[in-house]
Protein backbone atom coordinates (compact mmCIF):
# COMPACT_ATOMS: atom_id res chain seq x y z
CA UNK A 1 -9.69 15.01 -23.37
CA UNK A 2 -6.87 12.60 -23.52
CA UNK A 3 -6.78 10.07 -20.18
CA UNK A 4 -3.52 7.93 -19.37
CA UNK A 5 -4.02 4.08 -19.75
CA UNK A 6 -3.56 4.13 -15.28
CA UNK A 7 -6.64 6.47 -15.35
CA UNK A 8 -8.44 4.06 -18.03
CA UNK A 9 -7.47 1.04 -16.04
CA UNK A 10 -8.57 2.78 -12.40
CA UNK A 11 -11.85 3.75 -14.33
CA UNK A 12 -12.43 0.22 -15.61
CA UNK A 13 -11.53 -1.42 -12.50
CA UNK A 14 -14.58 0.60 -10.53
CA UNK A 15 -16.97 0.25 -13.32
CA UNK A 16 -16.19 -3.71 -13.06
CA UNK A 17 -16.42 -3.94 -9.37
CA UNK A 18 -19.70 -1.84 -9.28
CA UNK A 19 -21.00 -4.43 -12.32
CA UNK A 20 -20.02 -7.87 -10.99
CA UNK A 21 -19.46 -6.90 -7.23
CA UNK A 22 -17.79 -9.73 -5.26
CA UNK A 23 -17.23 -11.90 -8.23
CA UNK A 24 -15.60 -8.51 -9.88
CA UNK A 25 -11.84 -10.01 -9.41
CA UNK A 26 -12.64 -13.83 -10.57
CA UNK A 27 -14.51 -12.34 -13.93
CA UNK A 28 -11.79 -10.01 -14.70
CA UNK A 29 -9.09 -12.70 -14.41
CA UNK A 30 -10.96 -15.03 -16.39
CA UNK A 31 -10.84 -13.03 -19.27
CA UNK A 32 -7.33 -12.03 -19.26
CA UNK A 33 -6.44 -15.52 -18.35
CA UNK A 34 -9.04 -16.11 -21.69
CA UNK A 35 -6.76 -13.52 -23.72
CA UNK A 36 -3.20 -14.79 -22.67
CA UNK A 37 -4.88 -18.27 -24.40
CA UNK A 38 -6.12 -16.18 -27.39
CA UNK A 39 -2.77 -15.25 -27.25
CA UNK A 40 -3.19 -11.53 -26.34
CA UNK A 41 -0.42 -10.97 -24.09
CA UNK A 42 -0.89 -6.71 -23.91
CA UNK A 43 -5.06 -7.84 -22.77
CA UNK A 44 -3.98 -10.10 -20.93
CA UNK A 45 -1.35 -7.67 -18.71
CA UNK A 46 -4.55 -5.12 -18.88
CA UNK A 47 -6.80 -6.88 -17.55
CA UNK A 48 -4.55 -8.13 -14.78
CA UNK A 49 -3.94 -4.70 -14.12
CA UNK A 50 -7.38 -4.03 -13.89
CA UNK A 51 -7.58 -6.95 -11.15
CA UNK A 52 -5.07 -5.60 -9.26
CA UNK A 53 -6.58 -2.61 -8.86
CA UNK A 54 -9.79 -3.99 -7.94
CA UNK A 55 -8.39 -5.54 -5.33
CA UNK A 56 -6.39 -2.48 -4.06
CA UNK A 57 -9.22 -0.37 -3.91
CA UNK A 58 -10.82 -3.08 -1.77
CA UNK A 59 -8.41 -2.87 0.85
CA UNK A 60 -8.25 0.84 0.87
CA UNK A 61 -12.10 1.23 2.02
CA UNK A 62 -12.64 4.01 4.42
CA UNK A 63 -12.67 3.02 8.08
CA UNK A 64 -13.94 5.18 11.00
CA UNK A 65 -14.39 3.88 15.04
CA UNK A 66 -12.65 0.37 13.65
CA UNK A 67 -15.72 -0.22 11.24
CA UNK A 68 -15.63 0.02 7.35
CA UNK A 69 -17.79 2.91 5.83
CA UNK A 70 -20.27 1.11 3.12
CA UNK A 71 -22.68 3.13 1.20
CA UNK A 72 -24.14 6.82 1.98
CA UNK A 73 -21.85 7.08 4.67
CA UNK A 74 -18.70 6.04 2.43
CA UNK A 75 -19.68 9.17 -0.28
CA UNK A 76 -19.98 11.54 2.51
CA UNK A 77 -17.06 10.33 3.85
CA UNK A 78 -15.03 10.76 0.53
CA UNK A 79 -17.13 14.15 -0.21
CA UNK A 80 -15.83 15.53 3.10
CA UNK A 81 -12.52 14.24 2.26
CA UNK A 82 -12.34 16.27 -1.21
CA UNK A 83 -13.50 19.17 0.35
CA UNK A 84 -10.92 19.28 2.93
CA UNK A 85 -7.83 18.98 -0.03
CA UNK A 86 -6.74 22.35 -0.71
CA UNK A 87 -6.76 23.38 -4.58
CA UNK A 88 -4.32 23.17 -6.94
């Protein structure tokens, strides 16, 4: 199974957040700001990427009666939401 580098970069991006939580954004632009140094400039555009989308997904949580879902009630939230998307 072949994945596109957006899906490898969306993948990375939750796997980061879920490992270094809040600090998930600072820790991934320290090491691409570490890279562009190295002199890595396609790591360094990767892991910016990555960043960014860290900090998109953050502003896309899930929000129901004005509050922001966290936890259980975020997964049955996006379970219910998958279930309602008709197949393709």
């Amino acid at each position: 199974m072949l994945i596109t580098s957006d899906q490898a970069v969306t993948m990375f991006a939750r796997y980061c957040r879920a490992r270094f939580g809040k600090k998930a954004v600072r820790t991934v632009r320290a090491k691409a700001k570490a890279l562009r140094k190295r002199g890595d400039i396609e790591g360094h555009e990767v892991w910016n990427r990555v960043a960014d989308e860290i900090e998109q997904r953050k502003s896309k949580a899930p929000i129901l009666d004005g509050l922001p879902l966290r936890g259980r009630a975020r997964r049955v939230f996006a379970f219910r939401q998958s279930a309602e998307r008709p197949e393709r």
